[in-house]
N, C-alpha and C. Protein backbone atom coordinates (compact mmCIF):
# COMPACT_ATOMS: atom_id res chain seq x y z
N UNK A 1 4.34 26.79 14.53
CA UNK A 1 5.15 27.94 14.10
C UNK A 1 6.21 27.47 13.13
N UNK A 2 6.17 28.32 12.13
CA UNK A 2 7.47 27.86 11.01
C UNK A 2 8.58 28.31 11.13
N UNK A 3 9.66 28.33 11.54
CA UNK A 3 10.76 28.37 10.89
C UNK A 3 11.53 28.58 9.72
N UNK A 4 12.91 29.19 9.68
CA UNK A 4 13.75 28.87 8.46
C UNK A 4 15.33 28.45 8.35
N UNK A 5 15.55 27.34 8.46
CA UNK A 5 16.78 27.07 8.68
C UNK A 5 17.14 27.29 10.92
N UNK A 6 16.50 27.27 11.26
CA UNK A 6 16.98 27.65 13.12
C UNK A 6 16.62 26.24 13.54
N UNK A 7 17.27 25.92 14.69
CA UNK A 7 16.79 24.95 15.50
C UNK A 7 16.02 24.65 16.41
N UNK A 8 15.13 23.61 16.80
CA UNK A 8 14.29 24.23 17.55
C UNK A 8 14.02 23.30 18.70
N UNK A 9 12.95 23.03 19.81
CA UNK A 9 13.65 22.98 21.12
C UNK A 9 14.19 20.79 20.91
N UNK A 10 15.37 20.76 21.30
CA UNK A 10 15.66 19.35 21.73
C UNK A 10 15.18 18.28 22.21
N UNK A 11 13.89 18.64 22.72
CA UNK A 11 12.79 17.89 23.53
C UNK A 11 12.39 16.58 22.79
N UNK A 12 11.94 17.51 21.42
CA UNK A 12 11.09 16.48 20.37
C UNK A 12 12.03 15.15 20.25
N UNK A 13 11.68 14.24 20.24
CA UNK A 13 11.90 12.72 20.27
C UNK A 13 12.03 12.19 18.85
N UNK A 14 11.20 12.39 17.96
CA UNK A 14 11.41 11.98 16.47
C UNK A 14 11.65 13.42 15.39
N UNK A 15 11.86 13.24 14.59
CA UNK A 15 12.62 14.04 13.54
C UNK A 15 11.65 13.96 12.08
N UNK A 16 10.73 13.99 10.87
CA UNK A 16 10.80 13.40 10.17
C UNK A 16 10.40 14.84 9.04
N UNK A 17 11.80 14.38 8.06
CA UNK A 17 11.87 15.47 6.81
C UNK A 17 10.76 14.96 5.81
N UNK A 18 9.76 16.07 5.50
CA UNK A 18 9.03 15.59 4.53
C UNK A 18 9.12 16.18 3.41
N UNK A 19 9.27 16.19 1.92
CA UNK A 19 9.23 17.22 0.80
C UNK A 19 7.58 16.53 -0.18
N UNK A 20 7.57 17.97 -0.49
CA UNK A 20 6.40 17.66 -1.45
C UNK A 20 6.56 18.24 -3.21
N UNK A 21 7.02 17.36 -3.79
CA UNK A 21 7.46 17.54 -5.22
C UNK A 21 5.99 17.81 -6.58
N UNK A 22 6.43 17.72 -7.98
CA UNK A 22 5.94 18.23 -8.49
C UNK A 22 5.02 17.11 -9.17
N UNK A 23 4.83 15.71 -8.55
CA UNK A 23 4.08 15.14 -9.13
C UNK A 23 2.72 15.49 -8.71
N UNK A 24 1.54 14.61 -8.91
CA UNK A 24 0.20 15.38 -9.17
C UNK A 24 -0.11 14.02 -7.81
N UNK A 25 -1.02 14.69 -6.43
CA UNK A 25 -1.35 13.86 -5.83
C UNK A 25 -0.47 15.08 -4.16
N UNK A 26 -0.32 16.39 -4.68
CA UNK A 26 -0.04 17.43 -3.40
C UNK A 26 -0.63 16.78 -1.80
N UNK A 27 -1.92 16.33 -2.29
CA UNK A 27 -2.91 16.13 -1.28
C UNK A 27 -2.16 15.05 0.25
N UNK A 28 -1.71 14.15 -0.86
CA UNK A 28 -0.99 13.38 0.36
C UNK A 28 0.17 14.34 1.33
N UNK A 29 0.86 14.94 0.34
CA UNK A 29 2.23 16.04 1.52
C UNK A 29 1.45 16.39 2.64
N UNK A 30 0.08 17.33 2.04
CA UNK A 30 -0.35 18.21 3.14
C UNK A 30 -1.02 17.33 4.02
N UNK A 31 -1.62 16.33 3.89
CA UNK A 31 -2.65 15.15 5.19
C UNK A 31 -1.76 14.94 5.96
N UNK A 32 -0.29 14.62 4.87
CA UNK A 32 0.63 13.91 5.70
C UNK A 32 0.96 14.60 6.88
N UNK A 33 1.72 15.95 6.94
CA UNK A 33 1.87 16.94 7.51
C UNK A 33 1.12 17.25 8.62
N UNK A 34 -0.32 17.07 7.89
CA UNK A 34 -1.38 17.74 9.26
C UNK A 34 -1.50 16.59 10.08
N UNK A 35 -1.21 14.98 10.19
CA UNK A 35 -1.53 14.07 10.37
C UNK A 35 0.11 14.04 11.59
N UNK A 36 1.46 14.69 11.20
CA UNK A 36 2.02 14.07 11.95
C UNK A 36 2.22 15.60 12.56
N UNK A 37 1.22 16.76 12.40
CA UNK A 37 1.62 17.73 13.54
C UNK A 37 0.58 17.19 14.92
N UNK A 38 -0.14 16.31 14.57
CA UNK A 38 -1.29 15.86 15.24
C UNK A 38 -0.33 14.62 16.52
N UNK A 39 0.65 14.42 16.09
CA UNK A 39 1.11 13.41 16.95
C UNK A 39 2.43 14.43 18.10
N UNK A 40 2.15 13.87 18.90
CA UNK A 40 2.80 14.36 19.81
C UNK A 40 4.54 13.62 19.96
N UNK A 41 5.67 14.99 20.47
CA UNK A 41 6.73 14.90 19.80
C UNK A 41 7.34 14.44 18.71
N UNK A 42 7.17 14.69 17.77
CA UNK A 42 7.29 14.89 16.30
C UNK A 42 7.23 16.14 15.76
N UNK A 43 8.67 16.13 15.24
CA UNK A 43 9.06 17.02 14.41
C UNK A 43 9.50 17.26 12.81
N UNK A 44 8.74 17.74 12.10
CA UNK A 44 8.76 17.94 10.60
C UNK A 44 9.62 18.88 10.10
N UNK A 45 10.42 18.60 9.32
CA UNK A 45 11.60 19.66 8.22
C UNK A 45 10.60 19.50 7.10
N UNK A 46 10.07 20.33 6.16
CA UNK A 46 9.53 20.59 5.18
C UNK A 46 10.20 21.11 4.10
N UNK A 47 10.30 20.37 3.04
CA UNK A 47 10.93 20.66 1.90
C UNK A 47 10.15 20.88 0.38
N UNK A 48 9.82 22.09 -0.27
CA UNK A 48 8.88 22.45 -1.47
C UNK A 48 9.47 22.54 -2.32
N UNK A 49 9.58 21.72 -3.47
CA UNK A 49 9.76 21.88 -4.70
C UNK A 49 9.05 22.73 -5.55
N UNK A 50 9.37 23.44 -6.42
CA UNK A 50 8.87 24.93 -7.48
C UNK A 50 7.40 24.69 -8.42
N UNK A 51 8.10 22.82 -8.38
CA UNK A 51 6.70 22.54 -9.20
C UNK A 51 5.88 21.82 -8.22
N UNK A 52 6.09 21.51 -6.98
CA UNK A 52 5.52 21.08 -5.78
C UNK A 52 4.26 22.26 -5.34
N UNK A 53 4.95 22.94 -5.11
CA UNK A 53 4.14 24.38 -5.11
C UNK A 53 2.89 25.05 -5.80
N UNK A 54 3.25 24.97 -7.58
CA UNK A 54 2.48 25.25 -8.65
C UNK A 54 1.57 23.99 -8.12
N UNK A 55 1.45 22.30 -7.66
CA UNK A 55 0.88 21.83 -7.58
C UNK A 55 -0.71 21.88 -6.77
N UNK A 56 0.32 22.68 -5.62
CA UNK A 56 -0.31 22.99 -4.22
C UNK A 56 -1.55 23.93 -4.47
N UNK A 57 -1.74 24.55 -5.61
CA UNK A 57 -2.23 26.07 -5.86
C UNK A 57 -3.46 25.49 -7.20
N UNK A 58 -2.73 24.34 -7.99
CA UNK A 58 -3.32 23.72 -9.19
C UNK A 58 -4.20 22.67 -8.91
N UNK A 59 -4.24 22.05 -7.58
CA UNK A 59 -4.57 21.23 -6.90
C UNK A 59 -5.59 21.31 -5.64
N UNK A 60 -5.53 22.13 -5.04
CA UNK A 60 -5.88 22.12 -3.64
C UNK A 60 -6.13 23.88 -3.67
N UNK A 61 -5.92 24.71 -4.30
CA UNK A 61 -5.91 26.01 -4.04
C UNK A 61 -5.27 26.79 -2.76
N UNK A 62 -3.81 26.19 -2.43
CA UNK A 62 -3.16 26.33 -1.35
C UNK A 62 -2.00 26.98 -1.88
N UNK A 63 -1.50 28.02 -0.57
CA UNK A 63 -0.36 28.46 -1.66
C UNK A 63 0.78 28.05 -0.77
N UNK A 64 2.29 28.62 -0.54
CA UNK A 64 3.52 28.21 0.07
C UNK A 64 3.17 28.46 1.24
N UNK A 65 3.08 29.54 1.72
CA UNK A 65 2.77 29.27 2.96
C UNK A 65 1.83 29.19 4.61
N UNK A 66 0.42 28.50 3.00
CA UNK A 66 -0.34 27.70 3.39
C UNK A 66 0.12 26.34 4.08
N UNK A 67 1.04 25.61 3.44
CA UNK A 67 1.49 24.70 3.43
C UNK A 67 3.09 24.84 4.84
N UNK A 68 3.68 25.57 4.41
CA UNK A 68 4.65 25.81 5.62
C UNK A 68 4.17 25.88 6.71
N UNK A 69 2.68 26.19 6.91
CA UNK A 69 2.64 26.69 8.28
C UNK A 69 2.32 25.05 9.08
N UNK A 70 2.24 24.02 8.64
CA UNK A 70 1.82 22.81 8.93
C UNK A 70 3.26 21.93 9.56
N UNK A 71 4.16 22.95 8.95
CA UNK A 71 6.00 22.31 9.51
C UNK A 71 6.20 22.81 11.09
N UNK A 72 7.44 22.51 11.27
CA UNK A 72 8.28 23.01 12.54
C UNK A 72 9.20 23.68 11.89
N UNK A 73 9.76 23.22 10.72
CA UNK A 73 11.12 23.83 10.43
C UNK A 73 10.72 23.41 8.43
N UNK A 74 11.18 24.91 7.81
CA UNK A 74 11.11 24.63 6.71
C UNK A 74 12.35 25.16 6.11
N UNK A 75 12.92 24.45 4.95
CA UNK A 75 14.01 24.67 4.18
C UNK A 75 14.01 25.21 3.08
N UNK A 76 14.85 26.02 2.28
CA UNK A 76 15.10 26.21 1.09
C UNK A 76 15.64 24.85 -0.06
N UNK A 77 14.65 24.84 -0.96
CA UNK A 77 14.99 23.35 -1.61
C UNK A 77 16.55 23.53 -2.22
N UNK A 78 16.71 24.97 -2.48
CA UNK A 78 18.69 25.28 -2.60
C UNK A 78 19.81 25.08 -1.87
N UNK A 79 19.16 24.65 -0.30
CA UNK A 79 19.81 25.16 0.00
C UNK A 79 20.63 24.16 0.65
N UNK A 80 22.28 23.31 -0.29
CA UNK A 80 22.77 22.48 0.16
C UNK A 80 23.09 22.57 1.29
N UNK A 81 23.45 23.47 1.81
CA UNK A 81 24.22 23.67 3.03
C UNK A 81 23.16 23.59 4.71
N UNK A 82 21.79 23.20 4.37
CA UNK A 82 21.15 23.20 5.19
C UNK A 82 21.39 21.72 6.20
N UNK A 83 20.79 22.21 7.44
CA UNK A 83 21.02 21.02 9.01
C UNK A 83 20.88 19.75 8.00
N UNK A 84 20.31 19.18 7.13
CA UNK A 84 19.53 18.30 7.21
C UNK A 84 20.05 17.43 5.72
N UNK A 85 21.31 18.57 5.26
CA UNK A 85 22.17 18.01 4.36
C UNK A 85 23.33 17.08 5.17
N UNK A 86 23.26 17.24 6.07
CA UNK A 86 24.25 16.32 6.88
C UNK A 86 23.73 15.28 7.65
N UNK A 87 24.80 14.20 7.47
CA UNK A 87 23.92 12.97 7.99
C UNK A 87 24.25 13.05 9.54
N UNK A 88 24.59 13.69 10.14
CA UNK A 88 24.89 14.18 11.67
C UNK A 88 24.25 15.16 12.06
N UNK A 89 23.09 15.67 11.46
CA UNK A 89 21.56 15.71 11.55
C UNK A 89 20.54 14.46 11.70
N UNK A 90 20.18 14.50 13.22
CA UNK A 90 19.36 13.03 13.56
C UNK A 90 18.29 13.71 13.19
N UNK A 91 17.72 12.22 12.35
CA UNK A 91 16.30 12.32 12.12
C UNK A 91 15.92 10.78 12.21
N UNK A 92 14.82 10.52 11.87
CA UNK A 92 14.05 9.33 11.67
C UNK A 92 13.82 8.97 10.59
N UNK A 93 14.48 9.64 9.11
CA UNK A 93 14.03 9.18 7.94
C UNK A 93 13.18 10.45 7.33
N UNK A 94 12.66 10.36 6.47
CA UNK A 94 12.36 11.11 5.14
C UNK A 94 10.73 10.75 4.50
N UNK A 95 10.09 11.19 3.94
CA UNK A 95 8.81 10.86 3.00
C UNK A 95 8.84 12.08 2.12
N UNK A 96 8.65 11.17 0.98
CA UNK A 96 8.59 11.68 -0.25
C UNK A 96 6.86 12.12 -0.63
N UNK A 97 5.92 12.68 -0.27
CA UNK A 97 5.23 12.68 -1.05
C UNK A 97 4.33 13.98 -1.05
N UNK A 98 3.44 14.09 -2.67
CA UNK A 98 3.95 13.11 -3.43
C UNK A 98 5.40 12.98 -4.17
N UNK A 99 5.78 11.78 -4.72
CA UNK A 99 7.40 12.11 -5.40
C UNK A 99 7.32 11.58 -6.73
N UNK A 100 7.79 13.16 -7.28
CA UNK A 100 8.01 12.98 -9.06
C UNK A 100 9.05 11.98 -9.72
N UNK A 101 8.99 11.72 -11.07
CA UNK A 101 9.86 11.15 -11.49
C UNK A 101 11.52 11.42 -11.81
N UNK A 102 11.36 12.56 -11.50
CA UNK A 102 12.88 13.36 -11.80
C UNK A 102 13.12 13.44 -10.36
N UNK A 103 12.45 13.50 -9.48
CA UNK A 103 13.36 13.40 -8.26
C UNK A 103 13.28 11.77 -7.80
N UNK A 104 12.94 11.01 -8.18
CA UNK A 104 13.10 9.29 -8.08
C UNK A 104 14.71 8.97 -8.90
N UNK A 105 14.86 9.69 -10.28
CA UNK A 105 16.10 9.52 -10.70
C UNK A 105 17.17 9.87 -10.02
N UNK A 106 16.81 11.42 -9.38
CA UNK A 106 17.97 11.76 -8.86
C UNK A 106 18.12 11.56 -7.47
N UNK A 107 17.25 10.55 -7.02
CA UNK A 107 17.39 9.90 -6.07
C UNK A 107 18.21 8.53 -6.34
N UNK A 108 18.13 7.81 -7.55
CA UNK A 108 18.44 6.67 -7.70
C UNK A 108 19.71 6.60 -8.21
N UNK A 109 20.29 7.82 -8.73
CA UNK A 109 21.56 8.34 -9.28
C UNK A 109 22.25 8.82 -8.13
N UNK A 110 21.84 9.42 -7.11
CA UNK A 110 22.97 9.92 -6.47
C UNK A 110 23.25 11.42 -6.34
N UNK A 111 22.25 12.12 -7.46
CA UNK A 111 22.98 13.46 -8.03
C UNK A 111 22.86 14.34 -7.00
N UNK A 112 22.16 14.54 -5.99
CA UNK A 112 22.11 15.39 -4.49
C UNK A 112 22.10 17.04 -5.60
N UNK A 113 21.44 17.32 -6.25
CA UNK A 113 21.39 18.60 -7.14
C UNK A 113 20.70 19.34 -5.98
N UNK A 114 19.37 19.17 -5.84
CA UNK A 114 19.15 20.08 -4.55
C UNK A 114 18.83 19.07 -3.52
N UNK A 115 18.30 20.12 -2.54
CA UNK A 115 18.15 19.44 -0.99
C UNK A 115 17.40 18.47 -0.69
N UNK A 116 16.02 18.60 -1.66
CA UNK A 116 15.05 17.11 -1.31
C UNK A 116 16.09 15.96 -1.73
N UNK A 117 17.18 15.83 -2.79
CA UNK A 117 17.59 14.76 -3.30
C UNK A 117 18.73 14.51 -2.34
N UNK A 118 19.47 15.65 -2.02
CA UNK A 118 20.09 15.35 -1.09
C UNK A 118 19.85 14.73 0.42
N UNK A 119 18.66 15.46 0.64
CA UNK A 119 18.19 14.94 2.25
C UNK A 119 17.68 13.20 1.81
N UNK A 120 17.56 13.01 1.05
CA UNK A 120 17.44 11.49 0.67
C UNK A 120 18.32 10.90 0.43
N UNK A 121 19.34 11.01 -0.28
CA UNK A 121 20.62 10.23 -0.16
C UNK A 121 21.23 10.42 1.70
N UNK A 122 21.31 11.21 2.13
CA UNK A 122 21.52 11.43 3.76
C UNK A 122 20.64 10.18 4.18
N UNK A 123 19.45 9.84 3.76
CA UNK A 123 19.24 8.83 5.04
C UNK A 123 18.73 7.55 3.89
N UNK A 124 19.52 7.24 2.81
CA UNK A 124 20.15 6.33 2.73
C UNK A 124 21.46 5.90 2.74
N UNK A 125 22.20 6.71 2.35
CA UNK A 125 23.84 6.24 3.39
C UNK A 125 23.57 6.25 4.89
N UNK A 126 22.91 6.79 5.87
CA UNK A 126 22.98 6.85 6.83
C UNK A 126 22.02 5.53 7.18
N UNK A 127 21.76 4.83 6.51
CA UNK A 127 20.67 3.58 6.65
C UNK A 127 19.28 4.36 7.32
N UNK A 128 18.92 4.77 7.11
CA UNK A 128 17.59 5.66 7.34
C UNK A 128 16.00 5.82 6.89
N UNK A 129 15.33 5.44 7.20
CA UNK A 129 14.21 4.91 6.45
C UNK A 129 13.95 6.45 5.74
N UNK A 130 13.82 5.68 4.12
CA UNK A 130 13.31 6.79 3.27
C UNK A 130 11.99 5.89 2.39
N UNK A 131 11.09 6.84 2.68
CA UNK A 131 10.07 6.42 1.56
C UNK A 131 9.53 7.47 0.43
N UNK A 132 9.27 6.39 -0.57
CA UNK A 132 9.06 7.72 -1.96
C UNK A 132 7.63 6.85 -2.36
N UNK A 133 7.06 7.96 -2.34
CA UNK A 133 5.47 7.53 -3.00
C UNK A 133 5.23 8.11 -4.21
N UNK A 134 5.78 7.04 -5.17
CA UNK A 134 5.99 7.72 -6.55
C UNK A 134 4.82 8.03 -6.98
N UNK A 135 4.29 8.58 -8.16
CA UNK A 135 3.62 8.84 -8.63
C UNK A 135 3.36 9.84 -9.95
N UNK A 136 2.98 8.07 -10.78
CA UNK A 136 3.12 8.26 -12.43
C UNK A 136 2.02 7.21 -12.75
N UNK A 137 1.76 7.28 -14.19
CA UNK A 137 1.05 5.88 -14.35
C UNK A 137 1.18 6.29 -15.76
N UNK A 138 1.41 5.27 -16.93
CA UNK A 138 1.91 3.82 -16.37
C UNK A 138 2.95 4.27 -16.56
N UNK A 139 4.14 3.23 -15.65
CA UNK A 139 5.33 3.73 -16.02
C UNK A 139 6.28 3.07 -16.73
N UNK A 140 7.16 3.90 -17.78
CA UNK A 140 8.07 3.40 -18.19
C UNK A 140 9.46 2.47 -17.88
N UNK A 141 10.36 2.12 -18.68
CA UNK A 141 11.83 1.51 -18.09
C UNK A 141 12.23 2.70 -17.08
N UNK A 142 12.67 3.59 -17.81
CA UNK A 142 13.65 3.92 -16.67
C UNK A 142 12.79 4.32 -15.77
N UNK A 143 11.50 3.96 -15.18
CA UNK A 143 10.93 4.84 -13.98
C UNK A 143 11.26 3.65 -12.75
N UNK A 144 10.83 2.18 -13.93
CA UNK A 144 10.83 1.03 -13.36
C UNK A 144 12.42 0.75 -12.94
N UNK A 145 13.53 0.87 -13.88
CA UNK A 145 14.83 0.66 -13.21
C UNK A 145 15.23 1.91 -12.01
N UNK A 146 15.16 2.95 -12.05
CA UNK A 146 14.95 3.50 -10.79
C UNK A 146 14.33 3.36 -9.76
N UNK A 147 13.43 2.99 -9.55
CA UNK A 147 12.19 2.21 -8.48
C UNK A 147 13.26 0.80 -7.46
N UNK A 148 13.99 0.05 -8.97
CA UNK A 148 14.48 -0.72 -8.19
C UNK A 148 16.28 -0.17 -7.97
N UNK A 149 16.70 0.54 -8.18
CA UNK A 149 17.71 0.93 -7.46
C UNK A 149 17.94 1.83 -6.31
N UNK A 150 16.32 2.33 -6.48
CA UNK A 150 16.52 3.10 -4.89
C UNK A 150 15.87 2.08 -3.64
N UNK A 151 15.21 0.94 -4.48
CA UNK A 151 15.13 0.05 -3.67
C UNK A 151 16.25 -1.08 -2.95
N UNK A 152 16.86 -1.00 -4.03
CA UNK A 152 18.46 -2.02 -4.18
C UNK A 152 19.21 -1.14 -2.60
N UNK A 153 19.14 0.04 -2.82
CA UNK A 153 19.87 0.90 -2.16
C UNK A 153 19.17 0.67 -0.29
N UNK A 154 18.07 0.41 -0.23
CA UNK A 154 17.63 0.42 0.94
C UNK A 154 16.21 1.32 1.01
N UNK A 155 15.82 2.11 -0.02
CA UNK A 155 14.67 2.59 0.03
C UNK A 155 13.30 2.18 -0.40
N UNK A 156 12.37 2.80 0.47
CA UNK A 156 10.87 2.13 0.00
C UNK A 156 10.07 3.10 -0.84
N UNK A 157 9.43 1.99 -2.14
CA UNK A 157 9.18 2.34 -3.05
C UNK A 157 7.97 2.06 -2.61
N UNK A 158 6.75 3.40 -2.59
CA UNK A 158 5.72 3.36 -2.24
C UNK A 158 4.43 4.20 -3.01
N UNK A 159 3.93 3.73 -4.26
CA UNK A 159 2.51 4.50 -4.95
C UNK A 159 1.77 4.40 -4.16
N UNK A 160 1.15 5.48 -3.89
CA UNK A 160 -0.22 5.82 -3.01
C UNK A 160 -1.48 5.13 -3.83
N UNK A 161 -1.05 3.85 -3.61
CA UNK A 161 -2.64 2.81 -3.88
C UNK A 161 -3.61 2.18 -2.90
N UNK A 162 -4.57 3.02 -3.32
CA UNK A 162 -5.98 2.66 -2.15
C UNK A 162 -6.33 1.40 -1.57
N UNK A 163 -6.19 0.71 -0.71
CA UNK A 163 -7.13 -0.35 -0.59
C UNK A 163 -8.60 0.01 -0.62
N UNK A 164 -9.28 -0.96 -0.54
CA UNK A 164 -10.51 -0.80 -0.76
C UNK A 164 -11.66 -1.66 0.51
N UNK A 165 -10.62 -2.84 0.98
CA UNK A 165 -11.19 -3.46 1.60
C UNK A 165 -11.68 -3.12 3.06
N UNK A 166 -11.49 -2.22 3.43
CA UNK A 166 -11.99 -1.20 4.37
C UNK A 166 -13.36 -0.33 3.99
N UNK A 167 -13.62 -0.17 3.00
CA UNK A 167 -15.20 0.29 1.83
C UNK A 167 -14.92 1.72 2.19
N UNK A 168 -13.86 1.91 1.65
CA UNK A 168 -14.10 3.68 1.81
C UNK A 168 -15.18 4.86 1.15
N UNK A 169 -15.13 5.90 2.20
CA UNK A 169 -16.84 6.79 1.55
C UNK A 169 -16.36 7.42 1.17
N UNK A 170 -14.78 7.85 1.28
CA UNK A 170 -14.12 9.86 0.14
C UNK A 170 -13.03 9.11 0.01
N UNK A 171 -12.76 10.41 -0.92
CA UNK A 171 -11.15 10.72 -1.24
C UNK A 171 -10.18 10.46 0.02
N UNK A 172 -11.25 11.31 1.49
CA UNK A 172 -10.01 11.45 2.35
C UNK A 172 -9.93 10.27 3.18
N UNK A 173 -11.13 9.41 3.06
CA UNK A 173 -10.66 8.13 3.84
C UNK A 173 -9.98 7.18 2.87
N UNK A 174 -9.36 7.15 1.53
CA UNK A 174 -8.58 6.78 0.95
C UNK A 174 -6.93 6.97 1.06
N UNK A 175 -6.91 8.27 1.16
CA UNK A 175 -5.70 8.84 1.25
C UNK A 175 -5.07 8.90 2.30
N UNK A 176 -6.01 8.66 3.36
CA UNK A 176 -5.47 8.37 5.03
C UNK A 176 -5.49 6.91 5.43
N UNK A 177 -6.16 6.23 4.03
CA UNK A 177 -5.52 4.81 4.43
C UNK A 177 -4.01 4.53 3.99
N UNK A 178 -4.02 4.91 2.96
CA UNK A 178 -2.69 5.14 2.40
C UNK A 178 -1.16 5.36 3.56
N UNK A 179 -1.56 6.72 4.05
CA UNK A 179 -0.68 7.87 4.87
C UNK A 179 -0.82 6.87 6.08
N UNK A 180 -2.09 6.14 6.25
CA UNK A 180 -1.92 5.47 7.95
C UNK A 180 -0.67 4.10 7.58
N UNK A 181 -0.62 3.93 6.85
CA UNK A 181 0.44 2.59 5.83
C UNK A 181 1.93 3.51 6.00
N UNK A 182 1.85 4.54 5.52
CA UNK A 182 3.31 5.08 5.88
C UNK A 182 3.96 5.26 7.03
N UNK A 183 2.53 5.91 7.93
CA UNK A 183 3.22 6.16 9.10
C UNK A 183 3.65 4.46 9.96
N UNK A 184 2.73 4.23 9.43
CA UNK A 184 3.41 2.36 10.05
C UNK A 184 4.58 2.55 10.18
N UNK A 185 5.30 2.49 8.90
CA UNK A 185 6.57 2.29 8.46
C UNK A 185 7.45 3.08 9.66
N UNK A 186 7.29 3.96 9.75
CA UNK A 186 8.03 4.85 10.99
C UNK A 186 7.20 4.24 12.51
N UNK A 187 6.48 3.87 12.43
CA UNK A 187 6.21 3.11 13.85
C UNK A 187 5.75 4.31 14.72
N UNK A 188 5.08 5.76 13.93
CA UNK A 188 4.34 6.38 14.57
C UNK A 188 2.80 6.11 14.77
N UNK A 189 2.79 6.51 16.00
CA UNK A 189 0.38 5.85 16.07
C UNK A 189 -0.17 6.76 15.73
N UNK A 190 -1.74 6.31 14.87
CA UNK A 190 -2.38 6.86 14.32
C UNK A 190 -3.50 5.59 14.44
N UNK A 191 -4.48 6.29 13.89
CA UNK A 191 -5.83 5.61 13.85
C UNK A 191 -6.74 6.20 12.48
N UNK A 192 -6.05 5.96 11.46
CA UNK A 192 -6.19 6.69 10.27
C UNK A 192 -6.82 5.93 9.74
N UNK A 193 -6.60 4.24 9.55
CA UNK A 193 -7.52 3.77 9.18
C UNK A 193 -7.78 1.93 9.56
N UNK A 194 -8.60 1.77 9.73
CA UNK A 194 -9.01 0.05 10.28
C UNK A 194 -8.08 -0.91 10.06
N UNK A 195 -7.51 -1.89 10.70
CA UNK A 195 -6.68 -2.95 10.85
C UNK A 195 -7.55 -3.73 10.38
N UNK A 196 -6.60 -4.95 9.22
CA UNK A 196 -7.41 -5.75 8.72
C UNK A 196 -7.27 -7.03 9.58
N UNK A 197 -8.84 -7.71 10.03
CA UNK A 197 -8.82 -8.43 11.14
C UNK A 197 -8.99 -10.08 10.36
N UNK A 198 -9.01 -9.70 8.88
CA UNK A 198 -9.48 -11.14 8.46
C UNK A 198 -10.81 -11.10 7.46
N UNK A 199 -10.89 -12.07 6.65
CA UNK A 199 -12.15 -12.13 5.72
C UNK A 199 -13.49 -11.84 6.69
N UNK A 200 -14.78 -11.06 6.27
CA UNK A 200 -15.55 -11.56 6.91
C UNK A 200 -16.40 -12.86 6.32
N UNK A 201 -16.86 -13.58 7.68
CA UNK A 201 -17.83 -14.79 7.05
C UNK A 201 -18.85 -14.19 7.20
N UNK A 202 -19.55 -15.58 5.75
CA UNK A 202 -20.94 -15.46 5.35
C UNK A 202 -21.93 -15.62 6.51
């Protein structure tokens, strides 16, 4: 059930804000999403960017709230004043994906213009695991000096690049190898995709 701005029951144990921006690669937000409504106590804040959206529809043929209905709690990307603009809002950290280049700057600047940028500066002052799964190619200076100042800052800089060494058969066992790599990072379980046990021998 979605939400807008309300709180919802205290029970849930983890917290994790996800936004899905206007770079090209929607696909990961929504796996991501369906992947951590699948885990038990875990809770998602969902955050849509305008061109996040147009993506969702340009991409996947999904519209807003196709995509909301996969949250617990969804936000207005305006809306500074939301729970989750304050760092006295517990959460577990943040995922960016996918995350554009204008919100990597104004992540790496500071500018908190709207709420995805803001809910990311929140859980890096708050030391908070934030990950951004940029996505551009190839990229320029300033994509590259931003990359490393939101890294400088404490954040993980993460392109959704496939391994291979697992021999994947689709798109979606690519992209859930990927997403099973993120959720690592938060130390939620999943079985998304094979642990690498070592070369095989001849």
């Amino acid at each position: 059930m979605t939400t807008t701005g309300a709180s919802v029951s205290a029970t849930r144990s983890r917290r994790i804000v996800v936004a899905i921006t206007g770079a090209t690669g929607a696909i990961y937000g929504v796996r991501l999403l369906q992947h951590l409504q699948a885990i038990p106590d875990v809770e998602t804040h969902l955050l849509l960017s305008e061109a996040g959206v147009l993506n969702l529809h340009q991409e996947l043929d999904l519209n807003r709230k196709d995509v909301e209905a996969l949250a617990h709690v969804v936000h207005n990307v305006r809306d500074v004043g939301a729970s989750i603009a304050s760092g006295s809002f517990q959460s577990d950290g943040m995922i960016v994906a996918p995350c554009s280049m204008k919100t990597l700057a104004a992540v790496a600047h500071g500018l908190s213009d709207n709420l995805i940028s803001r809910a990311a500066d929140v859980a890096l002052k708050e030391r908070r695991r934030l990950v951004l799964m940029v996505r551009e190619t190839p990229f320029n200076l300033a994509h590259l000096r931003n990359m490393t100042a939101v890294t400088e800052m404490g954040g993980i800089v993460f392109p959704p690049l496939p391994g291979f060494y697992h021999r994947p058969a689709s798109i979606e066992e690519m992209i859930d190898q990927t997403l099973g790599r993120v959720l690592d990072l938060f130390d939620l379980p999943h079985v998304l995709t094979p642990r690498w046990n070592g070369l095989k021998t001849a």
